[in-house]
N, C-alpha and C. Protein backbone atom coordinates (compact mmCIF):
# COMPACT_ATOMS: atom_id res chain seq x y z
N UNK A 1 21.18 66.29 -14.91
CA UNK A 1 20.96 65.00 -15.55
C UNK A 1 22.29 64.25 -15.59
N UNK A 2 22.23 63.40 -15.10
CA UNK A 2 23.38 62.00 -15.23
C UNK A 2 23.85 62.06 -16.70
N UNK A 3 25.22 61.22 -16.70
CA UNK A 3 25.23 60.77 -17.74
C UNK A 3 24.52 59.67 -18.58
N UNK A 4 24.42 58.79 -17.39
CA UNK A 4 23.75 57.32 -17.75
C UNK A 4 22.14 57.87 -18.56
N UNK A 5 21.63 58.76 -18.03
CA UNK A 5 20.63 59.05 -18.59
C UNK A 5 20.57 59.92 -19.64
N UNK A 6 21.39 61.05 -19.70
CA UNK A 6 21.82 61.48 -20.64
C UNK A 6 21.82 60.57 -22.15
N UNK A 7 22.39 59.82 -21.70
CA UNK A 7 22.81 58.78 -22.82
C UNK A 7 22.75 57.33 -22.78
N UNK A 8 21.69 57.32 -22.34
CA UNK A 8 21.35 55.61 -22.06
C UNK A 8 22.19 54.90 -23.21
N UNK A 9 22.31 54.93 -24.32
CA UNK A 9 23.13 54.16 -24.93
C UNK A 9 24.13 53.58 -24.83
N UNK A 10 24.75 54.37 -24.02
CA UNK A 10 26.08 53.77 -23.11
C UNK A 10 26.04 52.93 -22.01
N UNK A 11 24.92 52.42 -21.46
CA UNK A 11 24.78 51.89 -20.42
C UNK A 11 24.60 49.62 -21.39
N UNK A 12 25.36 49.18 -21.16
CA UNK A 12 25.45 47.50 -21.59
C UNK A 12 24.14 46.67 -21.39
N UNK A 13 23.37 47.34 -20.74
CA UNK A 13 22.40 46.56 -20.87
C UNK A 13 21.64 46.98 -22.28
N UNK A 14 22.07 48.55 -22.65
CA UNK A 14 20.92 48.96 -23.59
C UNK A 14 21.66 48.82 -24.91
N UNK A 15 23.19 48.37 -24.87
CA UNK A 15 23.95 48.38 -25.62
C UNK A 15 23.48 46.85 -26.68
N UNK A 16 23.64 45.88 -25.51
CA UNK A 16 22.48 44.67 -25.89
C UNK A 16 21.59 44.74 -26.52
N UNK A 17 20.59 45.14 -25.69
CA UNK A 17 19.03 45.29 -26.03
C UNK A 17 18.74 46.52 -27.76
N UNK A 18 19.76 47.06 -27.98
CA UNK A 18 19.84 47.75 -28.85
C UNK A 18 20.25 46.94 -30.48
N UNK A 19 21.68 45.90 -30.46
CA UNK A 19 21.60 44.71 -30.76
C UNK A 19 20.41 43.51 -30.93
N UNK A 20 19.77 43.56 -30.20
CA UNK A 20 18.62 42.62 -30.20
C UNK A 20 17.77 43.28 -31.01
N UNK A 21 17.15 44.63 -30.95
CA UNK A 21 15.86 44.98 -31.72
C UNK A 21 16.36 45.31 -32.90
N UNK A 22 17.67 45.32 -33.19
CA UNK A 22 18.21 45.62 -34.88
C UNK A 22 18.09 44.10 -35.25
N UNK A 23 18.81 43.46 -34.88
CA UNK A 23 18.93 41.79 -35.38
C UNK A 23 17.11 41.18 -35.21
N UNK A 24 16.23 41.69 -34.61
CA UNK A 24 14.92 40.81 -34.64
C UNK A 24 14.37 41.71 -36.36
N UNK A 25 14.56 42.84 -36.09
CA UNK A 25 13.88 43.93 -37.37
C UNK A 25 14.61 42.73 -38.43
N UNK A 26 15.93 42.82 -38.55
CA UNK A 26 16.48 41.98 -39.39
C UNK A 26 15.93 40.49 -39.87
N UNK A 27 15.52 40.09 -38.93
CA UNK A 27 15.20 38.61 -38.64
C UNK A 27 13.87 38.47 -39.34
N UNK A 28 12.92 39.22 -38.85
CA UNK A 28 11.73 38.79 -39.10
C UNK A 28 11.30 39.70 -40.73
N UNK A 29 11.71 40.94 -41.27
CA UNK A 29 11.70 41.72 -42.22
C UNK A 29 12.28 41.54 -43.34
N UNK A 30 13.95 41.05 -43.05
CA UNK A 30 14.35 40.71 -44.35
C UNK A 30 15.80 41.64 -44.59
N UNK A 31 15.59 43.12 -43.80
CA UNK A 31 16.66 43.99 -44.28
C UNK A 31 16.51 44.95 -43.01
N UNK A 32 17.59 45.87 -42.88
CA UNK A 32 17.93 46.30 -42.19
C UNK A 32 17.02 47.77 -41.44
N UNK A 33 16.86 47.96 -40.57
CA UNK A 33 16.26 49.02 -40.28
C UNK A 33 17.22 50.32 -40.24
N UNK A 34 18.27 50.00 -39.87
CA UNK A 34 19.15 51.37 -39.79
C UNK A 34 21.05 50.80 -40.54
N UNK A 35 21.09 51.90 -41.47
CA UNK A 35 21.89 51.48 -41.70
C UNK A 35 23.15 51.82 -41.67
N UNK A 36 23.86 51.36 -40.32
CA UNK A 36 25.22 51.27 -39.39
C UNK A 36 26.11 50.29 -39.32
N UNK A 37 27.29 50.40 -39.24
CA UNK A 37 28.31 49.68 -38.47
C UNK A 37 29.47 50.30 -37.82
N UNK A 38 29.78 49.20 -37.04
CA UNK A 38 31.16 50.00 -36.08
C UNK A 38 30.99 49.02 -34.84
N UNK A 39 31.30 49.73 -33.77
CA UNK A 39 30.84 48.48 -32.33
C UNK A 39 29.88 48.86 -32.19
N UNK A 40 29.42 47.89 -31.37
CA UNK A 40 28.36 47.68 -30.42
C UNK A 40 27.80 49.02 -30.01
N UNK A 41 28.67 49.95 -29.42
CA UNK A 41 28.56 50.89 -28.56
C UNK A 41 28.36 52.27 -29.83
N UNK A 42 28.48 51.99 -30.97
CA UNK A 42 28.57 53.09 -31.66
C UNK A 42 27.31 52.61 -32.62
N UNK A 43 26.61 51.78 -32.71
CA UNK A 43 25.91 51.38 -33.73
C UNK A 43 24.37 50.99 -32.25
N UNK A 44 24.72 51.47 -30.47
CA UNK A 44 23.46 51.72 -30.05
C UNK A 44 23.17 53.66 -29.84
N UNK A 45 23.85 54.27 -29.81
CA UNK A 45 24.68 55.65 -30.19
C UNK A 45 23.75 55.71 -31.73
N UNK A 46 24.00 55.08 -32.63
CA UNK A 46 23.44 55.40 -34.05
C UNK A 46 21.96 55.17 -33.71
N UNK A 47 21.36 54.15 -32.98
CA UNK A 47 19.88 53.98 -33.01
C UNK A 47 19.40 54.93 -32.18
N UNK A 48 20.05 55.14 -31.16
CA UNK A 48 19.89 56.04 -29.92
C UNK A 48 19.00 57.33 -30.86
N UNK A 49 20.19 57.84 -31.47
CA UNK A 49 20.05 59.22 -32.65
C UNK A 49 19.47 59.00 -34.00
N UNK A 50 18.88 57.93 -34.21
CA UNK A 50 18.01 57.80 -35.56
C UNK A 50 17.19 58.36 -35.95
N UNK A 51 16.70 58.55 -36.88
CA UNK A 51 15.59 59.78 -37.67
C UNK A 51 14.44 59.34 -37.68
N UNK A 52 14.10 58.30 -36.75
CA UNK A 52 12.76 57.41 -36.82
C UNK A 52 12.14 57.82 -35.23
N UNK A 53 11.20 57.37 -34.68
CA UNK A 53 10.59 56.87 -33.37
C UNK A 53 10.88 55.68 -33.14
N UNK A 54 11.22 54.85 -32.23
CA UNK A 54 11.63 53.77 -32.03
C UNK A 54 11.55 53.72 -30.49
N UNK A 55 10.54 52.49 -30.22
CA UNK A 55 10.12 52.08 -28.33
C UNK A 55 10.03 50.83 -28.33
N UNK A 56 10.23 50.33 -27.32
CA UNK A 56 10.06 48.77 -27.34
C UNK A 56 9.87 48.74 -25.79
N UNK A 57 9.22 47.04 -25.72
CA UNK A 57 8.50 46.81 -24.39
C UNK A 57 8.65 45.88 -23.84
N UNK A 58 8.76 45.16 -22.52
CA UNK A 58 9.08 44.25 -22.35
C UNK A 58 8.17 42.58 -22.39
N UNK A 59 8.01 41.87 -21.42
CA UNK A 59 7.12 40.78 -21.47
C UNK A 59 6.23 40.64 -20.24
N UNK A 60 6.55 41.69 -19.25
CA UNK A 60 5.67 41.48 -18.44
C UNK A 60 3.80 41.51 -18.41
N UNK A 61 3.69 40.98 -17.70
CA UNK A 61 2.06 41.02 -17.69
C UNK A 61 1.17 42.08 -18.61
N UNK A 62 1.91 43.50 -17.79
CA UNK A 62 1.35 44.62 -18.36
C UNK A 62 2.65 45.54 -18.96
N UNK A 63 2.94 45.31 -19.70
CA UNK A 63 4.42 45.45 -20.76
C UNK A 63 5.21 46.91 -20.08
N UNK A 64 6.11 47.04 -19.88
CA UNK A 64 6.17 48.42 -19.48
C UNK A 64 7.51 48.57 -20.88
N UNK A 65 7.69 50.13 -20.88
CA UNK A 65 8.28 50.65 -22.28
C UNK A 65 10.22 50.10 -21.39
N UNK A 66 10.82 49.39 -21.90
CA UNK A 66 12.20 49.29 -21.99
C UNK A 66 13.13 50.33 -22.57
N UNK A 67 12.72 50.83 -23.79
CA UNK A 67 13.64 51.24 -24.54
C UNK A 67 12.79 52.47 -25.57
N UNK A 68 13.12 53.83 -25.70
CA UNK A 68 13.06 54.67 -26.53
C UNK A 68 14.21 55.05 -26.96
N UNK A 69 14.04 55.18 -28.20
CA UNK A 69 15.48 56.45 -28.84
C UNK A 69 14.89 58.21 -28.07
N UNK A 70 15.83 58.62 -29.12
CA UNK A 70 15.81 60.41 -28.69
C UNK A 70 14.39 61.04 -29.01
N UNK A 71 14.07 60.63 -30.44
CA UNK A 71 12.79 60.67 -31.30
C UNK A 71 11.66 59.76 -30.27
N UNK A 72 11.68 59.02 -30.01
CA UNK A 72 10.33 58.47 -28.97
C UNK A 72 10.26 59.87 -27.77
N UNK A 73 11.39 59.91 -27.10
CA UNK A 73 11.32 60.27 -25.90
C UNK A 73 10.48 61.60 -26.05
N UNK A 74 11.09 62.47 -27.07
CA UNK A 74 10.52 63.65 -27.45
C UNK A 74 9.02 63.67 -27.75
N UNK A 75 8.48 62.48 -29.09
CA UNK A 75 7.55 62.18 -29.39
C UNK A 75 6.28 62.05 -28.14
N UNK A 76 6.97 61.42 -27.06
CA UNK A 76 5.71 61.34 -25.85
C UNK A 76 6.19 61.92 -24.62
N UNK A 77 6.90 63.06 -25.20
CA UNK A 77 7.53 64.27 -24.03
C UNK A 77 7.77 63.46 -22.38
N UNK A 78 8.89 62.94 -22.77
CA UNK A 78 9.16 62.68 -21.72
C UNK A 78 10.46 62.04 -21.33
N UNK A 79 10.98 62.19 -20.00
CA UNK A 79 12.32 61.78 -20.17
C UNK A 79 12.93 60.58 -20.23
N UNK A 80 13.99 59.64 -20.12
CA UNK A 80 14.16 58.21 -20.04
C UNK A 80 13.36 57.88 -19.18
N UNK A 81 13.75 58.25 -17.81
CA UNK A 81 13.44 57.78 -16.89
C UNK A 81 12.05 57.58 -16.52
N UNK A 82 11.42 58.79 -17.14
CA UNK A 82 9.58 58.59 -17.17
C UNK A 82 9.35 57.78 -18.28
N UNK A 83 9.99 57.59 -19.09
CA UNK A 83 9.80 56.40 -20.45
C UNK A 83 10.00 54.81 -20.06
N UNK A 84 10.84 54.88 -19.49
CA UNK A 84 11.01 53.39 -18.99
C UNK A 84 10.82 53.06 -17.87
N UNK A 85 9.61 53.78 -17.03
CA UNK A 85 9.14 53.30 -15.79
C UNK A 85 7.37 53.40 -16.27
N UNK A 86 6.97 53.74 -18.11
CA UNK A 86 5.76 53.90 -18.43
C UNK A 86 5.17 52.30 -18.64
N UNK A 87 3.84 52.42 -18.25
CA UNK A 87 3.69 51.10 -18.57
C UNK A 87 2.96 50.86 -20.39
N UNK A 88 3.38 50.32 -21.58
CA UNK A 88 3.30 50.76 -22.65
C UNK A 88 1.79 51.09 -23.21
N UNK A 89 0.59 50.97 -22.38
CA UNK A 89 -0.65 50.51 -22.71
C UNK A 89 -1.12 52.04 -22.88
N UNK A 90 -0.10 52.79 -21.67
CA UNK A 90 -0.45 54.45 -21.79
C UNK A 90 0.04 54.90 -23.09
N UNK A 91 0.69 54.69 -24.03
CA UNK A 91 0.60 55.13 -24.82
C UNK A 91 -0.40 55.54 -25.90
N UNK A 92 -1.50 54.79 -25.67
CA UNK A 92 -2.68 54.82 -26.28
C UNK A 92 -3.82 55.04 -25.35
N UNK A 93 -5.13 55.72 -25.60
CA UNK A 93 -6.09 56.14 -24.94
C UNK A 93 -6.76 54.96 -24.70
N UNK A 94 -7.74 54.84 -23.54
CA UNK A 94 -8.14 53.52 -23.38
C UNK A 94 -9.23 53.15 -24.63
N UNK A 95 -9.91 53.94 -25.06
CA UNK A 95 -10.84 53.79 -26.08
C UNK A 95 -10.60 52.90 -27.46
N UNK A 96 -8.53 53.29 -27.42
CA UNK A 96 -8.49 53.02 -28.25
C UNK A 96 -7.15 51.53 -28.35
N UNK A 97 -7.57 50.96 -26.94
CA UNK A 97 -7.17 49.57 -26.06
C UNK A 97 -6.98 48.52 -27.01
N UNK A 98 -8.47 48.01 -27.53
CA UNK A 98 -8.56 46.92 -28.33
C UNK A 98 -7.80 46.94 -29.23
N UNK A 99 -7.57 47.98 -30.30
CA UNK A 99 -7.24 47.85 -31.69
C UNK A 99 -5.35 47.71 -31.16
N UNK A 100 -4.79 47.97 -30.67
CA UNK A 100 -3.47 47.98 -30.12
C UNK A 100 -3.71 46.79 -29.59
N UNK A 101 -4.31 45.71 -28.88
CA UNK A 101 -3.91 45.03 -28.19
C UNK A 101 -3.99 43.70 -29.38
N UNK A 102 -5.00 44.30 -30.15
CA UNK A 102 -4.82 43.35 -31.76
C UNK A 102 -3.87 43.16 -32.34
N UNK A 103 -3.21 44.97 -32.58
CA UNK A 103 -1.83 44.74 -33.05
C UNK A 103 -0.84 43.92 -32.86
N UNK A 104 -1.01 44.02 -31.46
CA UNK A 104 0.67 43.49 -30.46
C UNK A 104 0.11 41.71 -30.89
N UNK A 105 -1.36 41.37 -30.61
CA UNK A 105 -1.14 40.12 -31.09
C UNK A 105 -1.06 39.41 -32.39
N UNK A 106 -1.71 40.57 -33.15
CA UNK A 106 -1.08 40.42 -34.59
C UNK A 106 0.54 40.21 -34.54
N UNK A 107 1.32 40.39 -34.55
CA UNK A 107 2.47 40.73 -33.99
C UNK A 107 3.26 39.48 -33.50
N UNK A 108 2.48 39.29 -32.20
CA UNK A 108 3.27 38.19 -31.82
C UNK A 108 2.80 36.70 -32.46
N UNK A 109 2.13 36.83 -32.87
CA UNK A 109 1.73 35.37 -33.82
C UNK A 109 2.48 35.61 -35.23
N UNK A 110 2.75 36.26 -35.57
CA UNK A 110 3.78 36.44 -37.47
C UNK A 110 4.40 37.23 -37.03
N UNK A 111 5.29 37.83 -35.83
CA UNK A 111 6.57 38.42 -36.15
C UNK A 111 6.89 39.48 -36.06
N UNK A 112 5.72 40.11 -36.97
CA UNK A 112 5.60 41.68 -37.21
C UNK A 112 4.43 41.70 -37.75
N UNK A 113 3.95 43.03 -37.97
CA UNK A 113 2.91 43.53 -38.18
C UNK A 113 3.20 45.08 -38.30
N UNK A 114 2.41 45.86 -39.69
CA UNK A 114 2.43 46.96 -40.07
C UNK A 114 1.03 47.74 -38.95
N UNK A 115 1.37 49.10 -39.21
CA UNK A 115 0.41 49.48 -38.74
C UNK A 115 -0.07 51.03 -38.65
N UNK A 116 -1.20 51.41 -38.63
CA UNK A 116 -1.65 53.03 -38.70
C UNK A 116 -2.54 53.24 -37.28
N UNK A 117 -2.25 54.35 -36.15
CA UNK A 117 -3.23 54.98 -35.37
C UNK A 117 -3.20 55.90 -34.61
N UNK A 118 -3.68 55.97 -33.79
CA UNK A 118 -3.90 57.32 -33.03
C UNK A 118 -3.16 56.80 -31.57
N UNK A 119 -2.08 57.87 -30.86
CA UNK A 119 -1.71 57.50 -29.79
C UNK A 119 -1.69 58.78 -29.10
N UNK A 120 -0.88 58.73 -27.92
CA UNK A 120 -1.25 60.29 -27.15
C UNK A 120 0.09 60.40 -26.15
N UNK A 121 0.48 60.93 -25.65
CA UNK A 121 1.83 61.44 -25.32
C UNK A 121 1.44 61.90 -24.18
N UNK A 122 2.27 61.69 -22.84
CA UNK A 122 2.52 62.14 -21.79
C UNK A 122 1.33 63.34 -21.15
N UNK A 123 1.20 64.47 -22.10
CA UNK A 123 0.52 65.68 -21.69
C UNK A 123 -1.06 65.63 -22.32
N UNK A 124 -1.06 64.62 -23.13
CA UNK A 124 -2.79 64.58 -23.42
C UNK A 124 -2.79 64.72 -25.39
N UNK A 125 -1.78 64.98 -25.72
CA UNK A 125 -1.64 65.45 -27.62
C UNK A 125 -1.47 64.01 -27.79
N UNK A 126 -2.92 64.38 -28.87
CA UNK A 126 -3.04 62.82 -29.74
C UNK A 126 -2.30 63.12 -30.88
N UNK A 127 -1.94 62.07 -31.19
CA UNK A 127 -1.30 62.09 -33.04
C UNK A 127 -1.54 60.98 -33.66
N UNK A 128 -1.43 60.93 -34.98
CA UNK A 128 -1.72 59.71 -35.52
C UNK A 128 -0.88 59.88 -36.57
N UNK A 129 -0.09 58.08 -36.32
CA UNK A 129 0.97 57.38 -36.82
C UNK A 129 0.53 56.84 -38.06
N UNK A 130 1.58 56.63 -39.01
CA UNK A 130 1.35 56.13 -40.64
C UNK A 130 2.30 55.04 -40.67
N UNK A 131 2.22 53.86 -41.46
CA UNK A 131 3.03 52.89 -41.62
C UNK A 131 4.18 53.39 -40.89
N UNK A 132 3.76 52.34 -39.28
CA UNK A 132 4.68 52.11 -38.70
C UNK A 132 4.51 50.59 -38.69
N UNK A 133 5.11 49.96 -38.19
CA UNK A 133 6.06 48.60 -37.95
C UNK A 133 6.24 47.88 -36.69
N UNK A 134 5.66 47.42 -35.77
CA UNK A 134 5.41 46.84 -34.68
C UNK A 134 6.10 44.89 -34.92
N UNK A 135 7.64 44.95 -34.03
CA UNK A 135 8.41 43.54 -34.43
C UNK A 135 8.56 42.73 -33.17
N UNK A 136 8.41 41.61 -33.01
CA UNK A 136 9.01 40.50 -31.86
C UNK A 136 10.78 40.75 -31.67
N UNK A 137 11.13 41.22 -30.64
CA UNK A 137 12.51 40.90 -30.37
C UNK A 137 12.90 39.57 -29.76
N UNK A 138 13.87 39.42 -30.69
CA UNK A 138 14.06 38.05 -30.01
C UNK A 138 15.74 37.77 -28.77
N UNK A 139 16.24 36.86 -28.23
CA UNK A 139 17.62 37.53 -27.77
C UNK A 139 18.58 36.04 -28.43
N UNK A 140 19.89 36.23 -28.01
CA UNK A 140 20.91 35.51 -28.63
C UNK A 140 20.45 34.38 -28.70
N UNK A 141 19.26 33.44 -28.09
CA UNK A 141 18.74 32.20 -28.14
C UNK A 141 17.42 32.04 -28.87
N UNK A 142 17.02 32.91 -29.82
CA UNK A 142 15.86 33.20 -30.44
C UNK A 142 14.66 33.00 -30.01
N UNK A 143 14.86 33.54 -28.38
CA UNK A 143 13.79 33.01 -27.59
C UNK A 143 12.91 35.03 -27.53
N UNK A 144 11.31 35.01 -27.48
CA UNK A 144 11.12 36.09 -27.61
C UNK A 144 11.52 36.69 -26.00
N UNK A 145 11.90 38.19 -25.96
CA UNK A 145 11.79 39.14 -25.25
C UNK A 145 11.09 39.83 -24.91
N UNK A 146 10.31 40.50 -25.75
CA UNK A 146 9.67 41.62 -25.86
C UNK A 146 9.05 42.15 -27.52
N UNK A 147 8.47 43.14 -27.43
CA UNK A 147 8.50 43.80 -29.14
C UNK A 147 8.90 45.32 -29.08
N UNK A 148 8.89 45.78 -30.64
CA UNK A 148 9.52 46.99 -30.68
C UNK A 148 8.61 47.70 -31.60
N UNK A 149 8.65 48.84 -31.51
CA UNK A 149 7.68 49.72 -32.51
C UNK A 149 8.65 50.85 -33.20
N UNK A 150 8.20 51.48 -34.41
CA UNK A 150 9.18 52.29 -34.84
C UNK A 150 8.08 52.62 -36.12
N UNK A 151 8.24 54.55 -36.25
CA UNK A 151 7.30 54.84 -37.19
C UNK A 151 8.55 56.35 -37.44
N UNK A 152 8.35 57.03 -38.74
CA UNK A 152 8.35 58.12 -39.19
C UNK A 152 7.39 58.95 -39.66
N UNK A 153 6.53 58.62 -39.90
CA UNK A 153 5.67 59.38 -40.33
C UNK A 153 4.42 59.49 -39.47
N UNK A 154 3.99 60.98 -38.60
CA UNK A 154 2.87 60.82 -37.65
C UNK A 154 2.76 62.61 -37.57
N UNK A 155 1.06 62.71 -37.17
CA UNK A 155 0.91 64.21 -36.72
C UNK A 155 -0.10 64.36 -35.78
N UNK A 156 0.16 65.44 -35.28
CA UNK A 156 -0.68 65.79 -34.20
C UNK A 156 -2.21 66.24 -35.02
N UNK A 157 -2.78 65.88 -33.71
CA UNK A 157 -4.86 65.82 -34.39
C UNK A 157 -5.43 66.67 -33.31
């Protein structure tokens, strides 16, 4: 394994994009999701390694996953590189399509949106998530990007 992959955090694009989904959590919530400082590079290093799940997606048509921490990657067994070439819709069973695609537009119409359900991971293990948090990222021009998801509390079913 590379370093770059090893540690995507180190790589400037994710160093950014890591910046962006703290400052939108900020933006649209009120307070902080993780609570760090230092540079850039040490405070995407802190999200990288956070005690949460944390994925985010981009804007294309059919969203594909941009960004997991350590905790996502594990969570849907899989490595960066199969994480950010996923397209995000697999994260959920198709059955359970609609109610996610509510979310995300819940979501993108107010900002954020809370949320509880059932998702499934790489190898077929469903689990189901408890107040998690689904946010609009926005970038240095408060123009949207993408959104981000982030939960602690979830179990396998």
């Amino acid at each position: 394994m590379t370093s770059m992959i090893e540690f995507p955090w180190q790589q400037e694009a994710i160093i950014i994009h890591s910046q962006r989904i703290l400052n939108s959590f900020q933006y649209w919530l009120g307070y902080s999701v993780l609570d760090v400082s230092g540079s850039p590079l040490e405070i995407a290093q802190a999200l990288f390694a956070a005690p949460f799940v944390l994925a985010s997606q981009g804007t294309e048509v059919n969203p594909i996953l941009n960004y997991g921490n350590r905790k996502a990657l594990a969570q849907w067994e899989m490595s960066w590189e199969e994480f950010t070439r996923t397209p995000s819709r697999n994260t959920a069973e198709a059955v359970l399509q609609p109610e996610r695609n509510r979310l995300l537009a819940d979501a993108a119409t107010k900002g954020f949106s809370y949320f509880s359900g059932v998702r499934i991971t790489s190898t077929g293990k469903r689990f189901q998530i408890e107040d998690g948090i689904v946010w609009n990222i926005l970038n240095e021009q408060n123009q949207y990007c993408g959104q981000a998801g982030m939960f602690s509390k979830c179990e396998f079913i």
